[in-house]
N, C-alpha and C. Protein backbone atom coordinates (compact mmCIF):
# COMPACT_ATOMS: atom_id res chain seq x y z
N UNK A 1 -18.00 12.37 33.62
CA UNK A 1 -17.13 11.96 32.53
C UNK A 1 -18.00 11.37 31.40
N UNK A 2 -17.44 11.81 30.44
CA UNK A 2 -18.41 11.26 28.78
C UNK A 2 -17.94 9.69 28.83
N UNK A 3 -19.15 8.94 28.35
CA UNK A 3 -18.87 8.05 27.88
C UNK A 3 -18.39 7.71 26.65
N UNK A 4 -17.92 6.77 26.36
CA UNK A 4 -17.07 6.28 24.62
C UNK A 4 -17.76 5.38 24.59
N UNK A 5 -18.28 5.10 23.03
CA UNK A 5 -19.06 4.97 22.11
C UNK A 5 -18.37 3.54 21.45
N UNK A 6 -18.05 2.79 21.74
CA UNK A 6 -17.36 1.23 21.05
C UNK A 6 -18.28 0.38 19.80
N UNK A 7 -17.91 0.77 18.56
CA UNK A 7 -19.02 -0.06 17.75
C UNK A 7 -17.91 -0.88 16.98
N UNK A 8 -18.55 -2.17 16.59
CA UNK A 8 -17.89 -3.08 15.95
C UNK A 8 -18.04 -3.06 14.66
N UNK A 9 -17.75 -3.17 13.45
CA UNK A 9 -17.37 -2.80 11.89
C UNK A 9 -17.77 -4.23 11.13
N UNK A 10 -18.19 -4.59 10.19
CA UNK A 10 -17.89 -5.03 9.33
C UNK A 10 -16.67 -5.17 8.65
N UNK A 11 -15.84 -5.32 8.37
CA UNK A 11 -14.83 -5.20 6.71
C UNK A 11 -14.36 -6.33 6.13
N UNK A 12 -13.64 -5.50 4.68
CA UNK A 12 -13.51 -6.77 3.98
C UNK A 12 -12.24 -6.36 3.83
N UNK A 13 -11.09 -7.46 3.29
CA UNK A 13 -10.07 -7.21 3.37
C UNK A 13 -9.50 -7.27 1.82
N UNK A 14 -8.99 -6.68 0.89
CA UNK A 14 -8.40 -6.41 -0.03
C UNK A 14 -6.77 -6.06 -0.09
N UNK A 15 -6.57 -6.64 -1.84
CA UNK A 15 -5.11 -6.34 -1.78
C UNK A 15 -5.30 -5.35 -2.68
N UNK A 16 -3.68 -4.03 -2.14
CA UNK A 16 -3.40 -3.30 -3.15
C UNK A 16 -2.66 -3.28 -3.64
N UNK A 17 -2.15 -2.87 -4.82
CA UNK A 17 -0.77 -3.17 -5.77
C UNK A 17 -0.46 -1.89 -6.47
N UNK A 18 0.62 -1.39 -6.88
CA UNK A 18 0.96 -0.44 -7.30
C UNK A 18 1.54 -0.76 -8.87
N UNK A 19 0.92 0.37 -9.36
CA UNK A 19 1.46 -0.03 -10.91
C UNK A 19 2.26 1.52 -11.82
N UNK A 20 3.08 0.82 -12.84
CA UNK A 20 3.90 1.69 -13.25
C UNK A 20 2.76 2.51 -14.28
N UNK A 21 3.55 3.50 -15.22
CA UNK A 21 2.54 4.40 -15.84
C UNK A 21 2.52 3.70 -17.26
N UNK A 22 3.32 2.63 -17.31
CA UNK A 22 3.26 1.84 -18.65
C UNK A 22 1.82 0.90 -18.10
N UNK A 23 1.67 0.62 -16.66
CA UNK A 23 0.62 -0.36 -17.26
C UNK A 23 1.37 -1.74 -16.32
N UNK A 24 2.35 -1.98 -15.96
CA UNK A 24 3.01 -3.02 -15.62
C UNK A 24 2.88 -2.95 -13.56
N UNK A 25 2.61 -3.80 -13.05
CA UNK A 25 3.05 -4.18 -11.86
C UNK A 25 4.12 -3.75 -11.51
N UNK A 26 4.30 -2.14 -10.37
CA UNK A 26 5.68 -2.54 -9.56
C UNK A 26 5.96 -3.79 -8.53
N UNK A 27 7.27 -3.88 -8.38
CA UNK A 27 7.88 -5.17 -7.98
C UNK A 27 8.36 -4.20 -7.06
N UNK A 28 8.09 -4.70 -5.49
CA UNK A 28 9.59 -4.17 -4.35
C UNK A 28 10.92 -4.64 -5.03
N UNK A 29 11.99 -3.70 -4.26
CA UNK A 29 13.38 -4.28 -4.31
C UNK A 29 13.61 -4.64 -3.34
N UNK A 30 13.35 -4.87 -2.28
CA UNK A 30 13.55 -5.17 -0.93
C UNK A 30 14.20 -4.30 -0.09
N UNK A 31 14.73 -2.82 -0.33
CA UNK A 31 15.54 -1.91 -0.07
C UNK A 31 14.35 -0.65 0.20
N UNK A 32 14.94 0.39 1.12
CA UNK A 32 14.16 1.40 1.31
C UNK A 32 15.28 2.61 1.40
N UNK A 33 14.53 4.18 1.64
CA UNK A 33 15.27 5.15 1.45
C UNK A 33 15.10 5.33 3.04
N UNK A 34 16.11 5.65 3.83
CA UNK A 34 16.09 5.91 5.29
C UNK A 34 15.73 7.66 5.46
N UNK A 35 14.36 8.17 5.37
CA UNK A 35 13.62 8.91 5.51
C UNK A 35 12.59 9.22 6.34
N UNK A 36 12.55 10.30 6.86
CA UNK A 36 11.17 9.62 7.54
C UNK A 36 9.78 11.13 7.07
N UNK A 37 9.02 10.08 7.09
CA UNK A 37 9.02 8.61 6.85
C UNK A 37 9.75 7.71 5.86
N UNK A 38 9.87 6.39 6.10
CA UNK A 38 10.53 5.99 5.09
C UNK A 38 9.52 5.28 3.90
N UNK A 39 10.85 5.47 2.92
CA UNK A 39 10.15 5.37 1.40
C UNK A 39 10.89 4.06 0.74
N UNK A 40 10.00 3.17 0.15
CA UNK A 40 10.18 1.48 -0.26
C UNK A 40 10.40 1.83 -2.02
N UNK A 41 11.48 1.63 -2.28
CA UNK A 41 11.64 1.41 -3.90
C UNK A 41 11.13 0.07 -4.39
N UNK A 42 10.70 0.78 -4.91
CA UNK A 42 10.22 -0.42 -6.56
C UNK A 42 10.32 -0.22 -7.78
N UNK A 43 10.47 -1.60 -8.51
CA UNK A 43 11.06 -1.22 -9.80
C UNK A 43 9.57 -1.99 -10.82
N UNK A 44 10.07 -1.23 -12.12
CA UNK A 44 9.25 -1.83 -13.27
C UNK A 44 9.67 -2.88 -14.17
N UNK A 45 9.47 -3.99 -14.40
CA UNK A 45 10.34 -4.80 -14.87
C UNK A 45 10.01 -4.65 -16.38
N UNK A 46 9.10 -4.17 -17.12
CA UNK A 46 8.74 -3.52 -18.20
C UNK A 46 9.39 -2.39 -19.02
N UNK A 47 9.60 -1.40 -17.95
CA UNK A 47 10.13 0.04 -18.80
C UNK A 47 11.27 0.35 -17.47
N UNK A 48 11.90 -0.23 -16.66
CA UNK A 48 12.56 -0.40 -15.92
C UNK A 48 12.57 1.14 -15.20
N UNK A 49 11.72 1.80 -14.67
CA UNK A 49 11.10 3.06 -14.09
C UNK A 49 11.15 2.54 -12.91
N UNK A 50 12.13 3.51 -11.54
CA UNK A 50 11.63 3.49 -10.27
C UNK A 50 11.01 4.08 -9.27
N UNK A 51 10.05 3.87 -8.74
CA UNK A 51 9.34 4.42 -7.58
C UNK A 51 9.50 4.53 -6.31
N UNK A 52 10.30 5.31 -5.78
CA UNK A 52 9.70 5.27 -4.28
C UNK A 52 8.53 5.50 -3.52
N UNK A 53 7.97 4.32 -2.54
CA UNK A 53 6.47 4.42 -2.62
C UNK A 53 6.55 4.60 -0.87
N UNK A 54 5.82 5.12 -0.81
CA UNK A 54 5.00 5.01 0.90
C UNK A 54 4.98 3.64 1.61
N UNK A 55 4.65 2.81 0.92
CA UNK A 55 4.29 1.03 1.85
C UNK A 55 5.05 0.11 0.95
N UNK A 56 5.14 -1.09 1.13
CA UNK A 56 5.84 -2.25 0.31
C UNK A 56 3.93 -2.60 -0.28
N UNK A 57 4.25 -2.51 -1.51
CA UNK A 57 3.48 -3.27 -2.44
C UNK A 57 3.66 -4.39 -2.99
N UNK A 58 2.64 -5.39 -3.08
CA UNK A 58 1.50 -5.25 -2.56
C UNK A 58 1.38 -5.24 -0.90
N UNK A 59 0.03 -5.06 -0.82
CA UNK A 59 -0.19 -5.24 0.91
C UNK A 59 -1.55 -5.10 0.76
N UNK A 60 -1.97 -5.34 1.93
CA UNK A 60 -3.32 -5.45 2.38
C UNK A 60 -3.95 -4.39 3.28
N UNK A 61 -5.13 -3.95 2.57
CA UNK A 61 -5.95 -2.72 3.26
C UNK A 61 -7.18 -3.29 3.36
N UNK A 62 -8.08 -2.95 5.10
CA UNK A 62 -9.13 -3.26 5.06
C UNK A 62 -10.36 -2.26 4.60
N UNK A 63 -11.43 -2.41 4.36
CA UNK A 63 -12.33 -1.68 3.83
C UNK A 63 -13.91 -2.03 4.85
N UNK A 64 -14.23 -0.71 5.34
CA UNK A 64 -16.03 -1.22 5.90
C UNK A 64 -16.92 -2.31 4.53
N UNK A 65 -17.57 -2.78 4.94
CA UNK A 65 -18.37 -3.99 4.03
C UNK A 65 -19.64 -3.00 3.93
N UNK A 66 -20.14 -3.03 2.60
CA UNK A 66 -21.09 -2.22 1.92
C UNK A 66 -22.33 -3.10 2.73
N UNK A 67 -23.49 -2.32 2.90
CA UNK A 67 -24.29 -2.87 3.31
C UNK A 67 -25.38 -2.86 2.29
């Protein structure tokens, strides 16, 4: 049997945010589309444009640490 290979990572943790095409921060609505997968609306409080997005924005994604 092969052995598995277990290595431990570095990362750093970052936020991501989603933005409208004006330039403005989407905002969740707290509501989603029952899809699947499901899809998280957000609105623009700027040009009042809505998105249905993949994840609730913001949120947090980790990243390997540059060496």
């Amino acid at each position: 049997m092969a052995k598995t290979k277990i290595v431990d990572v570095a990362v750093v943790p970052y936020q991501s945010k989603a933005y409208c095409e004006c330039g403005e921060e989407l905002k969740y609505k707290g509501s989603q589309k029952m899809c699947n997968p499901p899809l998280y609306i957000h609105h623009c409080e700027k040009c009042g444009k809505t998105e249905n997005l993949d994840k609730v924005y913001p949120c947090l994604v980790w990243r390997e640490r540059k060496k």
